[in-house]
Protein backbone atom coordinates (compact mmCIF):
# COMPACT_ATOMS: atom_id res chain seq x y z
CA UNK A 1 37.07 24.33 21.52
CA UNK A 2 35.14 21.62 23.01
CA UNK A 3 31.42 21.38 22.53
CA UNK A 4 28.62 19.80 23.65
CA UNK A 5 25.96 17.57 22.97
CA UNK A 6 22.17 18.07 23.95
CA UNK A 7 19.82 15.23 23.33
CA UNK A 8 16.29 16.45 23.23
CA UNK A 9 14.31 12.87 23.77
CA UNK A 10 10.52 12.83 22.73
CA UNK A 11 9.19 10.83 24.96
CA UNK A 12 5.75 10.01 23.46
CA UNK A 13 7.59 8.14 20.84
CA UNK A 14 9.01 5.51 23.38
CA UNK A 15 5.67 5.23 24.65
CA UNK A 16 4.38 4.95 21.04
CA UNK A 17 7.07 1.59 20.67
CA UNK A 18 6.58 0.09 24.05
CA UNK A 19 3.19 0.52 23.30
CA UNK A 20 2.89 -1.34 19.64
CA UNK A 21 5.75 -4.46 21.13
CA UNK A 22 2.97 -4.74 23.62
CA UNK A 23 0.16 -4.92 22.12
CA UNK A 24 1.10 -6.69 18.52
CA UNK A 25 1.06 -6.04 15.24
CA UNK A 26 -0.24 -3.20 12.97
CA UNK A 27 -2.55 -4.41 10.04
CA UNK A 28 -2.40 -2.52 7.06
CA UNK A 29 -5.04 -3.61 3.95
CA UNK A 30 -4.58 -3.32 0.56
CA UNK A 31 -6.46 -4.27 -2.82
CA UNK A 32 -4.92 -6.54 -5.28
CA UNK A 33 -4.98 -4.65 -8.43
CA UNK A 34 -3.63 -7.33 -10.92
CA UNK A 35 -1.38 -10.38 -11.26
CA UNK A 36 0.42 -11.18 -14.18
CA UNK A 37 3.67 -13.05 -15.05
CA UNK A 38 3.76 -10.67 -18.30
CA UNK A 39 5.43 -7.31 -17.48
CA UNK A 40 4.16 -5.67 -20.48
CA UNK A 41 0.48 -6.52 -18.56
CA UNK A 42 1.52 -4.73 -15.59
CA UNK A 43 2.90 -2.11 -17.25
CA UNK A 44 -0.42 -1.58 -19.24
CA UNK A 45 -2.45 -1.86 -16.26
CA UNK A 46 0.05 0.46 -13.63
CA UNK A 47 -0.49 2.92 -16.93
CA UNK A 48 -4.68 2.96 -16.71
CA UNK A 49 -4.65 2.79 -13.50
CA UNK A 50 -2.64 6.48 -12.82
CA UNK A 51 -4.62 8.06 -15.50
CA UNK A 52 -8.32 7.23 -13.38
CA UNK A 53 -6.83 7.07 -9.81
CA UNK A 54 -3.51 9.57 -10.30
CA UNK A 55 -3.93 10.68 -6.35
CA UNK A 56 -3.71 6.75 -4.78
CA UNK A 57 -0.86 4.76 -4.48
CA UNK A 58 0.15 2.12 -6.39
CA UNK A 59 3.01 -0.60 -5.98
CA UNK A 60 4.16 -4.50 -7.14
CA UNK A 61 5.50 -7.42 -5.41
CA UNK A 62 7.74 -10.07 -7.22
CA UNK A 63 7.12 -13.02 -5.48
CA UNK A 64 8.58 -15.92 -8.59
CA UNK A 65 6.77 -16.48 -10.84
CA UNK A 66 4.37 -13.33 -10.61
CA UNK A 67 4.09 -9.76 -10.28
CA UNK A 68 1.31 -7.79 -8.18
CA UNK A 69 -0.06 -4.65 -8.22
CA UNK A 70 -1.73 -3.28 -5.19
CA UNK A 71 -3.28 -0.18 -4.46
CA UNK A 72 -4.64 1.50 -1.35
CA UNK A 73 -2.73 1.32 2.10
CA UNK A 74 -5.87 1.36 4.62
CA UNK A 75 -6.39 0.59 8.59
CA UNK A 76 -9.78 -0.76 8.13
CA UNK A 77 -10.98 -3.56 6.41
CA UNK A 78 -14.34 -1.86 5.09
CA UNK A 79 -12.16 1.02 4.25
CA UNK A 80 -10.64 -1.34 1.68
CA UNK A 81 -13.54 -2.95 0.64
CA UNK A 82 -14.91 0.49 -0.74
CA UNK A 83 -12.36 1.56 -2.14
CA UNK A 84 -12.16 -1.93 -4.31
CA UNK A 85 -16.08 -0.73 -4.90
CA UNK A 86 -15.00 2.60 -5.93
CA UNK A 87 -12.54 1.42 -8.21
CA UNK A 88 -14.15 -1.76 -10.06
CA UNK A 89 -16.09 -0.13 -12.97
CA UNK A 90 -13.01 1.63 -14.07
CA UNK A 91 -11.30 -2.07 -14.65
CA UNK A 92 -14.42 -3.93 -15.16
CA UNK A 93 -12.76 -5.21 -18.76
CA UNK A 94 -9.66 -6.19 -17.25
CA UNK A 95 -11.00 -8.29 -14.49
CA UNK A 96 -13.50 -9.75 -16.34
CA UNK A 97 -10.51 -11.78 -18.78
């Protein structure tokens, strides 16, 4: 028995891609957390971090020689800069080295 195929197209998400290839790129901001060529460090920090902030996001880049930890993925600038705010006192002994 042969069947057939339906397609059922959204079309707002075409509009949504012709719409961001016309009109550039999509900035996303985030707040450097740490950097550290000591994984131990990261893993200490990444640790502290969950236990005062356990709802945000947290994630590392490996770009040779270092490691960083970012937090926050935010559309807005200011939106970043309070959350940094927010989050200083808890690390205050850590930044401060």
């Amino acid at each position: 028995m042969k069947g057939s195929l339906i397609e059922h197209k959204d079309p707002r998400i075409d509009s949504l891609n012709n719409y961001m290839s016309n009109h550039g790129k999509y900035y996303i901001f985030t707040v450097q957390l740490y950097v550290s060529q000591n994984n131990e460090k990261i893993r200490n920090y990444r640790k502290k971090f969950i236990r005062n902030f356990p709802e945000m996001e947290i994630f590392d880049e490996y770009i040779a020689p270092n490691i960083f930890l970012y937090s926050g993925l935010f559309q807005d600038y200011n939106k970043a800069i309070l959350y940094k705010k927010k989050i200083r006192n808890s690390f205050q002994e850590y930044t401060s080295s």
